[in-house]
PDB file of N, CA and C in Angstrom:
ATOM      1  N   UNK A   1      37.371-178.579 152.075  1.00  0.00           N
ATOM      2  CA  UNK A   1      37.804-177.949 153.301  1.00  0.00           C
ATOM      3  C   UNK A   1      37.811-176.436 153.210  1.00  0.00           C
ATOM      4  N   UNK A   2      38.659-176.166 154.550  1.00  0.00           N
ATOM      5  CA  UNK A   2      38.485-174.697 154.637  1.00  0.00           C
ATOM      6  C   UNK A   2      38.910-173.916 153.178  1.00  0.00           C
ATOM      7  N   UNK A   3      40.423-174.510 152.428  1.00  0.00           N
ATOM      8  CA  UNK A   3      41.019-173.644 151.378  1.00  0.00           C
ATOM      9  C   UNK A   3      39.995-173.543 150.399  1.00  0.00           C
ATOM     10  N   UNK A   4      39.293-174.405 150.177  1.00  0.00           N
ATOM     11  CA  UNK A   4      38.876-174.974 148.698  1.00  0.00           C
ATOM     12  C   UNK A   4      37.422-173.871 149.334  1.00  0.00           C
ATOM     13  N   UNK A   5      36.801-173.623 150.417  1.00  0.00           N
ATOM     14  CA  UNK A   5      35.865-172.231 150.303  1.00  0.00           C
ATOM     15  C   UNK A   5      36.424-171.459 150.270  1.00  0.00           C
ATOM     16  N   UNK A   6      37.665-171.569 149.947  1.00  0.00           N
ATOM     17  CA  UNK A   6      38.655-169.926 149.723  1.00  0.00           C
ATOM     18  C   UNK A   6      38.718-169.747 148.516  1.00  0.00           C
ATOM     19  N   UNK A   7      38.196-170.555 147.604  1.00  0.00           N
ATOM     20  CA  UNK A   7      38.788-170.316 146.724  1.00  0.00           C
ATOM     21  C   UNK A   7      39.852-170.907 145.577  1.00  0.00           C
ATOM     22  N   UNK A   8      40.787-171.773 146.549  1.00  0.00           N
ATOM     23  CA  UNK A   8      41.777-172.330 146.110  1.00  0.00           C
ATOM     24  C   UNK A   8      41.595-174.128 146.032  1.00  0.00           C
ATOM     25  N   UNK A   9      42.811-173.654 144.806  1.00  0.00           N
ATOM     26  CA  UNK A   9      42.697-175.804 144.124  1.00  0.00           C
ATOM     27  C   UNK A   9      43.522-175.870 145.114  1.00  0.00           C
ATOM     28  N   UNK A  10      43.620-177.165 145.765  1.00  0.00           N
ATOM     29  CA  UNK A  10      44.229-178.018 146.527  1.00  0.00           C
ATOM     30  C   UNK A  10      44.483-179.494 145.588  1.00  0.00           C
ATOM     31  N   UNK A  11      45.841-179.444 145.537  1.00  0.00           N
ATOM     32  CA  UNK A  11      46.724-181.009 144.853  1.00  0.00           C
ATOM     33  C   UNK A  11      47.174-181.404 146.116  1.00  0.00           C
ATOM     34  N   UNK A  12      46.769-182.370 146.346  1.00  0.00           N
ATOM     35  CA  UNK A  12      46.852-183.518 147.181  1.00  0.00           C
ATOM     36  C   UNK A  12      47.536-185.023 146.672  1.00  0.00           C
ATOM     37  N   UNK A  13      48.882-185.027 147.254  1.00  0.00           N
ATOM     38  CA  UNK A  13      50.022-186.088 146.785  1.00  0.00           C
ATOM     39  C   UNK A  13      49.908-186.723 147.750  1.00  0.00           C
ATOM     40  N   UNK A  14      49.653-187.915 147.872  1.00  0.00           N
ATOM     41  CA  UNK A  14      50.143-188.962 148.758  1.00  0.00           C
ATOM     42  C   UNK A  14      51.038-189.812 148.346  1.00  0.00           C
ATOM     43  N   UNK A  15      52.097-189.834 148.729  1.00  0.00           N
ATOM     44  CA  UNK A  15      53.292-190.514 148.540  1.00  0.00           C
ATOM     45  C   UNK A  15      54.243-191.010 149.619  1.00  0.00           C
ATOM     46  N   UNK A  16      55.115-192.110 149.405  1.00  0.00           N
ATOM     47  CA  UNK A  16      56.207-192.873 150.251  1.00  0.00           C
ATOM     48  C   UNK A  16      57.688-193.002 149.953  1.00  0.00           C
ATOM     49  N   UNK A  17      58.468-193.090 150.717  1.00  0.00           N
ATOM     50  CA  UNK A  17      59.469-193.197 150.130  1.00  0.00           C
ATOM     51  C   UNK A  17      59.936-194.628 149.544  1.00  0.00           C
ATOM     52  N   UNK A  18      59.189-195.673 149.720  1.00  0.00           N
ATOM     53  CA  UNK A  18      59.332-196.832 149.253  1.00  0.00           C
ATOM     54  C   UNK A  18      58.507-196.611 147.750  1.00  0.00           C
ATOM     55  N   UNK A  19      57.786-196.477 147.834  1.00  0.00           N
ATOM     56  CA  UNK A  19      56.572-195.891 146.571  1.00  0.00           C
ATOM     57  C   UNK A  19      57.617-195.754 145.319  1.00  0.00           C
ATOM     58  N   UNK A  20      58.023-196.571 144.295  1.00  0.00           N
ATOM     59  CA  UNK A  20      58.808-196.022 143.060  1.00  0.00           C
ATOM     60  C   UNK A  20      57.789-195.546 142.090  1.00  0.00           C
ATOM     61  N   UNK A  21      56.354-195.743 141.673  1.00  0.00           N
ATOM     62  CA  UNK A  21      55.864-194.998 140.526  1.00  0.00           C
ATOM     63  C   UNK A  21      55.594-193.574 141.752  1.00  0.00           C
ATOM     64  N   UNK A  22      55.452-193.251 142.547  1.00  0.00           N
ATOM     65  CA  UNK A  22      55.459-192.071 143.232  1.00  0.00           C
ATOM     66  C   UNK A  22      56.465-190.936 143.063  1.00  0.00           C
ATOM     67  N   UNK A  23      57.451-191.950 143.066  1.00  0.00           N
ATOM     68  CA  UNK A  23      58.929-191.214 142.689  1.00  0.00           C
ATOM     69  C   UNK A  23      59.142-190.752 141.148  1.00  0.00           C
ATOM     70  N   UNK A  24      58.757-191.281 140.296  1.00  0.00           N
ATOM     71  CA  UNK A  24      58.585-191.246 138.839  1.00  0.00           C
ATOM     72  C   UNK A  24      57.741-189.942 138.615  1.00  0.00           C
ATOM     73  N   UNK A  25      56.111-190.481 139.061  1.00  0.00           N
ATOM     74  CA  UNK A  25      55.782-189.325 138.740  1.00  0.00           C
ATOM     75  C   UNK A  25      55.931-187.544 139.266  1.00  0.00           C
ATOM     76  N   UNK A  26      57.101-188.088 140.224  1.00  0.00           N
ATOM     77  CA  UNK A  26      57.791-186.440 141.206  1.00  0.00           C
ATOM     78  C   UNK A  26      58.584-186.264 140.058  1.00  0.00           C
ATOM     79  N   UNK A  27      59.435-187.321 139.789  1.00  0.00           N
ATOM     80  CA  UNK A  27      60.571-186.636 138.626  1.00  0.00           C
ATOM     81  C   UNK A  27      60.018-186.146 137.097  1.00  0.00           C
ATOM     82  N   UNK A  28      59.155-187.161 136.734  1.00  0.00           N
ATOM     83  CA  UNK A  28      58.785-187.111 135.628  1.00  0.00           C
ATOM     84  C   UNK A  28      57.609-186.093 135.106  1.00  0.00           C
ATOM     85  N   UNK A  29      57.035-185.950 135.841  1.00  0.00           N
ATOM     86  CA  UNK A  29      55.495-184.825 135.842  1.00  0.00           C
ATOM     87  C   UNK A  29      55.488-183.882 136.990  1.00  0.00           C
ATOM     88  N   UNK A  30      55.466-184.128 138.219  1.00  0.00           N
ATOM     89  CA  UNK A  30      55.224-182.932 139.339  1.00  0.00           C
ATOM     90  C   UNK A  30      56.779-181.898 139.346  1.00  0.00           C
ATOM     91  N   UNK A  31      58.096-182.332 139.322  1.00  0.00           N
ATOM     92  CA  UNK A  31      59.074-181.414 139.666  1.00  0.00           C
ATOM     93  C   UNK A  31      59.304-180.677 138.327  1.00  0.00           C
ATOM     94  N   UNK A  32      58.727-180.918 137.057  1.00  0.00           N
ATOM     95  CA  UNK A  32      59.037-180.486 136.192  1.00  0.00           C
ATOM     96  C   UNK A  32      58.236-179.495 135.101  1.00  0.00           C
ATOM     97  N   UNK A  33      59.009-178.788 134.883  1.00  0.00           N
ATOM     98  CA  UNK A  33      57.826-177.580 133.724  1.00  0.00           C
ATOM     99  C   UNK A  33      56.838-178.427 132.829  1.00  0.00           C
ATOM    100  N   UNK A  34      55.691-178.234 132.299  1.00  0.00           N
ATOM    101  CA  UNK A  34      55.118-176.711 133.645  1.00  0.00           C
ATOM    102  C   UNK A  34      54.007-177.237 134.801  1.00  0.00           C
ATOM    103  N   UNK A  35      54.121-178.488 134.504  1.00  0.00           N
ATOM    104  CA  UNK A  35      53.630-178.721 136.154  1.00  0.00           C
ATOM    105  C   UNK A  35      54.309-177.499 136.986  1.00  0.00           C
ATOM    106  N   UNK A  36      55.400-177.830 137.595  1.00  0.00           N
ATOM    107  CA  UNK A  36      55.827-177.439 138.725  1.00  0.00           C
ATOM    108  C   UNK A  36      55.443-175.912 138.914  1.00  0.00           C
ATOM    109  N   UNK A  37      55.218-175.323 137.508  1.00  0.00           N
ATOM    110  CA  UNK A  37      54.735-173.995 137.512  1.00  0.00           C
ATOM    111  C   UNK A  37      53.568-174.022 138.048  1.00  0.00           C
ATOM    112  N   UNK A  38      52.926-174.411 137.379  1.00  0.00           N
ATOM    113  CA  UNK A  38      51.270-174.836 138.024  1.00  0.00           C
ATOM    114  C   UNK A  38      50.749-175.301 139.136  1.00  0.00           C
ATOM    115  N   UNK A  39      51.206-176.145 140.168  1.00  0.00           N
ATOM    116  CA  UNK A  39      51.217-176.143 141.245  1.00  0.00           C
ATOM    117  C   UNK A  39      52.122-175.016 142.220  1.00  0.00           C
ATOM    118  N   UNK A  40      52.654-173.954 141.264  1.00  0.00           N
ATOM    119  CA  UNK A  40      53.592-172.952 142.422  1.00  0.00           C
ATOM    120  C   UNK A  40      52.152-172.138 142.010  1.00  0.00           C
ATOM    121  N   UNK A  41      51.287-171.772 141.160  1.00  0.00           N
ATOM    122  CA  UNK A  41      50.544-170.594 140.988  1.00  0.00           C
ATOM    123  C   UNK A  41      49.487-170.109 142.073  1.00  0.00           C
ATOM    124  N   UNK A  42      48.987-168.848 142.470  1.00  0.00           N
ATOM    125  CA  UNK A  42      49.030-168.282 143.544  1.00  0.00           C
ATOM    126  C   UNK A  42      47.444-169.154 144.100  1.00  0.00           C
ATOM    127  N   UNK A  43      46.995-169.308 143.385  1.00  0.00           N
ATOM    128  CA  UNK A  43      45.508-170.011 143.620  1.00  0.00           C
ATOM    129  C   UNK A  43      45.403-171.734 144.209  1.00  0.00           C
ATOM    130  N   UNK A  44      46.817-172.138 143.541  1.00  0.00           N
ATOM    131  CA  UNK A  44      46.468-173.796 143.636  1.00  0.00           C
ATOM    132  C   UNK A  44      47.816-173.610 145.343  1.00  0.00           C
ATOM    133  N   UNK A  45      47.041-174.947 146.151  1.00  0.00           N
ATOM    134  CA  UNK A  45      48.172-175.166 147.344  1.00  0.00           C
ATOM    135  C   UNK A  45      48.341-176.785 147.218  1.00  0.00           C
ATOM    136  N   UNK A  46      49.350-177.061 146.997  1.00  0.00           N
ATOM    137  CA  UNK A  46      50.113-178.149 146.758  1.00  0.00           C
ATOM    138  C   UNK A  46      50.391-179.199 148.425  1.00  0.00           C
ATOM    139  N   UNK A  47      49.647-180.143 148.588  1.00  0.00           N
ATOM    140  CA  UNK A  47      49.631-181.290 150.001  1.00  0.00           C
ATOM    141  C   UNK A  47      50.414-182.130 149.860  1.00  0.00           C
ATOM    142  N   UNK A  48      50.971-182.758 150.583  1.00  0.00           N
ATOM    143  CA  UNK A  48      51.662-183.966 150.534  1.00  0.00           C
ATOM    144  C   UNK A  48      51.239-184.717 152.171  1.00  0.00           C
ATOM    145  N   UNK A  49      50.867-185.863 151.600  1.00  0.00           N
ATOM    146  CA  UNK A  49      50.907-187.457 152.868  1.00  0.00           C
ATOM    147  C   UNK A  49      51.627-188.130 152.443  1.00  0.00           C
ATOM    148  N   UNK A  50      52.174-188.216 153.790  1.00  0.00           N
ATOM    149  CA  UNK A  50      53.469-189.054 153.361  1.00  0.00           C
ATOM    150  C   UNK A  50      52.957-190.540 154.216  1.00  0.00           C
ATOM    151  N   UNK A  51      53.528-191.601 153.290  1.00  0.00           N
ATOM    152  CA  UNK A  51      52.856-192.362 154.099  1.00  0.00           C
ATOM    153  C   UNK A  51      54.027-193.658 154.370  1.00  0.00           C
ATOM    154  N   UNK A  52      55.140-193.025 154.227  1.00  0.00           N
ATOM    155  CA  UNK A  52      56.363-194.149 153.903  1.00  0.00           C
ATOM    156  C   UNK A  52      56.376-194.772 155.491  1.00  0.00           C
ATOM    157  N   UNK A  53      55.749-194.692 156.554  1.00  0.00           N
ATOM    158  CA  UNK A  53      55.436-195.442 157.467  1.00  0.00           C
ATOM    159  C   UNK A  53      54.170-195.692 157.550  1.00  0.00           C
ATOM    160  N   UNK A  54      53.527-196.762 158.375  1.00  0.00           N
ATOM    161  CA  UNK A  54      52.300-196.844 158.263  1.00  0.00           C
ATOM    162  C   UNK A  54      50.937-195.722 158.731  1.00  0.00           C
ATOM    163  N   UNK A  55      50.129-195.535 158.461  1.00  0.00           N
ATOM    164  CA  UNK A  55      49.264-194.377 158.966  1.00  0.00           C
ATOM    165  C   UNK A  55      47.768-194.449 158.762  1.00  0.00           C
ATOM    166  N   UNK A  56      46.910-194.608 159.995  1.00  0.00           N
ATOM    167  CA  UNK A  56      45.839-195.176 159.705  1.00  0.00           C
ATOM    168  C   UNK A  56      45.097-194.314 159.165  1.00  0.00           C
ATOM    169  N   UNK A  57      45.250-192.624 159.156  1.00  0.00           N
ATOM    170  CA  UNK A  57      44.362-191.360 158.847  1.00  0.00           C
ATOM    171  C   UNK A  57      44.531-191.679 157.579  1.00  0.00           C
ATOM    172  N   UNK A  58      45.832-191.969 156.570  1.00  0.00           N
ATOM    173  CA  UNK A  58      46.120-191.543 155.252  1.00  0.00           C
ATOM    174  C   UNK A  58      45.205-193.006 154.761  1.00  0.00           C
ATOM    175  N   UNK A  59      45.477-194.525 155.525  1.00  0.00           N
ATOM    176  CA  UNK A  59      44.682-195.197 154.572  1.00  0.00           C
ATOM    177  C   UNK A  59      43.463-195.174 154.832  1.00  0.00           C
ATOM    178  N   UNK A  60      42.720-194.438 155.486  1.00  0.00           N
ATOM    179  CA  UNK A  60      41.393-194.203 156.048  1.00  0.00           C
ATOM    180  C   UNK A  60      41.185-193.206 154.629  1.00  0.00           C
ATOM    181  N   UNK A  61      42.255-192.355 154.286  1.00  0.00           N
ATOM    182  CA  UNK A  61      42.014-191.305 153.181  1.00  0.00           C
ATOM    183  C   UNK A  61      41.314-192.279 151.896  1.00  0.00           C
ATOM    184  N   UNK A  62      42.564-192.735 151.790  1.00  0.00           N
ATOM    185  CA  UNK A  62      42.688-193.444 150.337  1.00  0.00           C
ATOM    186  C   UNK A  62      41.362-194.275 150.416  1.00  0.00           C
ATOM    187  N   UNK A  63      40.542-195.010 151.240  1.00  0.00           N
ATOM    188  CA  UNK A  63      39.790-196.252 151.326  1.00  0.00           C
ATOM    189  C   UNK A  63      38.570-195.520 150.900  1.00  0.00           C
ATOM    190  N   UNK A  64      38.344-193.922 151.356  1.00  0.00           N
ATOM    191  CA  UNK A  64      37.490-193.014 151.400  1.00  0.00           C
ATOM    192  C   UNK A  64      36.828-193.103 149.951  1.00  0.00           C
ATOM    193  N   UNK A  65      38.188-192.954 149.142  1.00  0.00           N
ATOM    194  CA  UNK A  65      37.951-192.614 147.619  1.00  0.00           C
ATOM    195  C   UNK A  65      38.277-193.973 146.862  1.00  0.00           C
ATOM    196  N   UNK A  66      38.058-194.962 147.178  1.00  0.00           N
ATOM    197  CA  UNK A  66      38.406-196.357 146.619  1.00  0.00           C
ATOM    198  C   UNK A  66      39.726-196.659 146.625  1.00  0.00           C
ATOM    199  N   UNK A  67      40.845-196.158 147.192  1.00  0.00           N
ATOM    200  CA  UNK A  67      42.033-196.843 146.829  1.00  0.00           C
ATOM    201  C   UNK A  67      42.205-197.668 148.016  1.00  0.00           C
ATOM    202  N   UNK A  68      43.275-198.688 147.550  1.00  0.00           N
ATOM    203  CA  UNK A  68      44.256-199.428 148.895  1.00  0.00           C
ATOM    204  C   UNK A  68      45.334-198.631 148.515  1.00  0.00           C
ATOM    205  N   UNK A  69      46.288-198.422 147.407  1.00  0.00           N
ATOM    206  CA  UNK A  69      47.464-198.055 147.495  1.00  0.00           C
ATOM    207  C   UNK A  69      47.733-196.735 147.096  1.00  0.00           C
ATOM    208  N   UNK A  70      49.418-196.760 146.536  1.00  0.00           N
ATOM    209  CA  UNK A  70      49.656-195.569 146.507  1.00  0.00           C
ATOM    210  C   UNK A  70      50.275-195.529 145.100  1.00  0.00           C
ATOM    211  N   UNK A  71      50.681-194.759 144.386  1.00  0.00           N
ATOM    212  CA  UNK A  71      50.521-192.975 144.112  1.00  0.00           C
ATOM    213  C   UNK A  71      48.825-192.816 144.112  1.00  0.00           C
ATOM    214  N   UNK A  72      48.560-191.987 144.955  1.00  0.00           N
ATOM    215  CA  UNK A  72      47.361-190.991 144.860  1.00  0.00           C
ATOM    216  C   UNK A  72      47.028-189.580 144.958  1.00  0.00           C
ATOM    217  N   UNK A  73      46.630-189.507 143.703  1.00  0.00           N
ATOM    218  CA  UNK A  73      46.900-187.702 143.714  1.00  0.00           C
ATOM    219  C   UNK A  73      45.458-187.450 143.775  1.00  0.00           C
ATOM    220  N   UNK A  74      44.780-186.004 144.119  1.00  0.00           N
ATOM    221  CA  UNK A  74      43.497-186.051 143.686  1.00  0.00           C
ATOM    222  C   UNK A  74      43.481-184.446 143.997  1.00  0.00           C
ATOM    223  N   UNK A  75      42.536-183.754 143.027  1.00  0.00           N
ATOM    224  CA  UNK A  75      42.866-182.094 143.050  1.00  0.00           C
ATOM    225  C   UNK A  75      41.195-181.685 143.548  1.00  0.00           C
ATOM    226  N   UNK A  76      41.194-180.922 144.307  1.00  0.00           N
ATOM    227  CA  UNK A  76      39.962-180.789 145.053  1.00  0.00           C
ATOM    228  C   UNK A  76      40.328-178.633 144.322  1.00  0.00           C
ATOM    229  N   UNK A  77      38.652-178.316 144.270  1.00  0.00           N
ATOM    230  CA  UNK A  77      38.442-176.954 144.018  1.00  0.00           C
ATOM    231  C   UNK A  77      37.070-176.626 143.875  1.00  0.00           C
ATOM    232  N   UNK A  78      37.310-175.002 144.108  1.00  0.00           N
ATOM    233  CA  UNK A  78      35.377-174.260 143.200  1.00  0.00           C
ATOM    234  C   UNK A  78      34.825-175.322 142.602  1.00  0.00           C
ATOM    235  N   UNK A  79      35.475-176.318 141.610  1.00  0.00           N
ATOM    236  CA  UNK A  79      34.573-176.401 140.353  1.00  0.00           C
ATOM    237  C   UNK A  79      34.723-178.191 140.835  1.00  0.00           C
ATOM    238  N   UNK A  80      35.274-178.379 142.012  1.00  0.00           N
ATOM    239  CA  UNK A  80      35.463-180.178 142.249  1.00  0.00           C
ATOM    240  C   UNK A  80      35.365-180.461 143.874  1.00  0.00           C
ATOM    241  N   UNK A  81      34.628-179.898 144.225  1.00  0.00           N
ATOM    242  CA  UNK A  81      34.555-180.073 145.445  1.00  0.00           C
ATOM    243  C   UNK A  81      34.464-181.244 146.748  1.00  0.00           C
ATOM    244  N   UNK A  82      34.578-182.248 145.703  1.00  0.00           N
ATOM    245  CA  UNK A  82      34.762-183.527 146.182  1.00  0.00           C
ATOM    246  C   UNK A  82      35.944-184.241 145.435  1.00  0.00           C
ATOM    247  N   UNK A  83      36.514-183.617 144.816  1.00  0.00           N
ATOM    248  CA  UNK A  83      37.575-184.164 144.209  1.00  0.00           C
ATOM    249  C   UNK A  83      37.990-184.789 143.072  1.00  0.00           C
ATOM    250  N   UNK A  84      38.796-184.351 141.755  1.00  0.00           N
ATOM    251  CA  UNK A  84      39.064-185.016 140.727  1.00  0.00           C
ATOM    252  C   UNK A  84      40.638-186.288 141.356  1.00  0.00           C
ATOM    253  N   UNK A  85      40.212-187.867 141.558  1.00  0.00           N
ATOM    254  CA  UNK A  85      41.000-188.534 141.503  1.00  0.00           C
ATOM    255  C   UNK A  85      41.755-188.520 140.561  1.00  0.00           C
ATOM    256  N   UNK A  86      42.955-188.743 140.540  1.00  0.00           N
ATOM    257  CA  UNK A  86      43.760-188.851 139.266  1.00  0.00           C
ATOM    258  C   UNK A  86      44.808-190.133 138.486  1.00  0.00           C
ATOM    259  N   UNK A  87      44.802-190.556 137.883  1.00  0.00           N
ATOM    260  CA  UNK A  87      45.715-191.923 137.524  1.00  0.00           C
ATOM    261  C   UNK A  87      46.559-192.038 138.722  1.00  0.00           C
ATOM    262  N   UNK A  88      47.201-193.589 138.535  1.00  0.00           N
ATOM    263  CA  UNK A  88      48.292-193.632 139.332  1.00  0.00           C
ATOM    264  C   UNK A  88      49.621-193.292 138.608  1.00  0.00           C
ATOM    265  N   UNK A  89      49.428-193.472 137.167  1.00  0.00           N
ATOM    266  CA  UNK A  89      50.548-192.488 136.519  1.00  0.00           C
ATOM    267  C   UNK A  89      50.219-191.728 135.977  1.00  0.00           C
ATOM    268  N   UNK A  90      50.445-190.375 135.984  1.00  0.00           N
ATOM    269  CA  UNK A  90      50.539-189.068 136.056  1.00  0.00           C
ATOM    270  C   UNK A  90      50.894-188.348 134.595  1.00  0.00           C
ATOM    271  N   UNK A  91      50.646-187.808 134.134  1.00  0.00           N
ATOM    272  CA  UNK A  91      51.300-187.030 132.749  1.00  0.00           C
ATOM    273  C   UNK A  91      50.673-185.477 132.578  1.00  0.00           C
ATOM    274  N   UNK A  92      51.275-184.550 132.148  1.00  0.00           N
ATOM    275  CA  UNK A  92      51.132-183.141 132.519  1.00  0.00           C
ATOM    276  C   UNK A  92      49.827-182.786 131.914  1.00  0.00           C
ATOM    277  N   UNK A  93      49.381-183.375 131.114  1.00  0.00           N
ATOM    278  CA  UNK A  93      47.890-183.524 130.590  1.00  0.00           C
ATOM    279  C   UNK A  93      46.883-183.546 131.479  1.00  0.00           C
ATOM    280  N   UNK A  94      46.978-184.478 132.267  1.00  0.00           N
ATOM    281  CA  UNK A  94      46.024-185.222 133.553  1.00  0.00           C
ATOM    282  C   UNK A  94      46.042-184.138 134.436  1.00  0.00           C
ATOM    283  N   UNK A  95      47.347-183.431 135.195  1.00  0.00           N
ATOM    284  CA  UNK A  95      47.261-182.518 135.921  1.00  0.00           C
ATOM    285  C   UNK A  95      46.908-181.401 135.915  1.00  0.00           C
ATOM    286  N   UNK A  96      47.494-180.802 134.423  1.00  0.00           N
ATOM    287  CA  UNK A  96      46.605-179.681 133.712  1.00  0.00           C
ATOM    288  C   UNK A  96      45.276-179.834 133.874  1.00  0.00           C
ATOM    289  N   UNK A  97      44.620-180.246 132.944  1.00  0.00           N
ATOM    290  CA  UNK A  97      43.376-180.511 132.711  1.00  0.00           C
ATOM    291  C   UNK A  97      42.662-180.556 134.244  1.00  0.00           C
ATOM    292  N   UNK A  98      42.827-181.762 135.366  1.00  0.00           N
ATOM    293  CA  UNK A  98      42.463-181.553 136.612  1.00  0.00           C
ATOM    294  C   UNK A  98      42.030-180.347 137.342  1.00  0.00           C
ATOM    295  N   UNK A  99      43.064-180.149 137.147  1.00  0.00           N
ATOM    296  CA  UNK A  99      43.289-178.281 138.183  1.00  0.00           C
ATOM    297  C   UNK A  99      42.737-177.218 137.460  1.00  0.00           C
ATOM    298  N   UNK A 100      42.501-177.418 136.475  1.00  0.00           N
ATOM    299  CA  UNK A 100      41.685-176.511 135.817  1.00  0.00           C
ATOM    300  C   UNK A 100      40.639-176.854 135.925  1.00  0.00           C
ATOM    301  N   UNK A 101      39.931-178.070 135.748  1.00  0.00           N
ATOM    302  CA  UNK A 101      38.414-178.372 136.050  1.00  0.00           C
ATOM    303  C   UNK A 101      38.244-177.848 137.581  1.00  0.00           C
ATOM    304  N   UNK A 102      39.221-178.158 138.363  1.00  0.00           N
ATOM    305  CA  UNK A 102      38.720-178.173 139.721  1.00  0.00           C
ATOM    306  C   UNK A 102      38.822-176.251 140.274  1.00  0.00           C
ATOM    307  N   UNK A 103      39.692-176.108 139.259  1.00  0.00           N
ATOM    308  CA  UNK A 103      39.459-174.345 139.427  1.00  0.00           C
ATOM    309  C   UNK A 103      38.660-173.950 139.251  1.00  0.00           C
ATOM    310  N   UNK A 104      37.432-174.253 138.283  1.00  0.00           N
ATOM    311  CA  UNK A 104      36.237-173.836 138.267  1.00  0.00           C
ATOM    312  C   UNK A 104      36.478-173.039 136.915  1.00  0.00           C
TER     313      UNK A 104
END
């Protein structure tokens, strides 16, 4: 999209509030150092779909890139322009590594 010819990584969370590995990986990997650093840094913009009601755009998303369900993260950039999908569980490794590929 428009950001990602700007320049910028885009992390893209789709999550629910029913969703418990969603919730895990908020507590366990995204709210916490140094993720959370890394998605605040001035280049990457951090998305969230929420999908804790039903929504035909978000599973139209997910179906796009092979999923039915949820946690789905996927970091779009310069260097990924179609997108690095990412596990459904998450570890600061995976996200690192991601956002840096997709930074270019």
């Amino acid at each position: 999209g428009a950001l990602v010819s700007d320049g910028k990584t885009v992390f893209v969370d789709v999550t629910a509030d029913w969703c418990l590995s969603c919730k895990a990986n908020k507590a366990l990997v995204l709210d916490r150092m140094p993720v959370s650093q890394l998605l605040a840094a001035e280049h990457v913009v951090a998305m969230q779909g929420d999908w804790t009601r039903p929504d035909e755009t978000i599973l139209a998303y997910l179906q796009s890139h092979g999923r039915i369900g949820i946690p789905f993260n996927i970091v779009y950039g310069p260097g990924a322009p179609k997108g690095i999908a990412l596990p459904e569980l998450l570890t600061p490794a995976v996200v690192r590594d991601a956002v840096e590929q997709a930074s270019g």
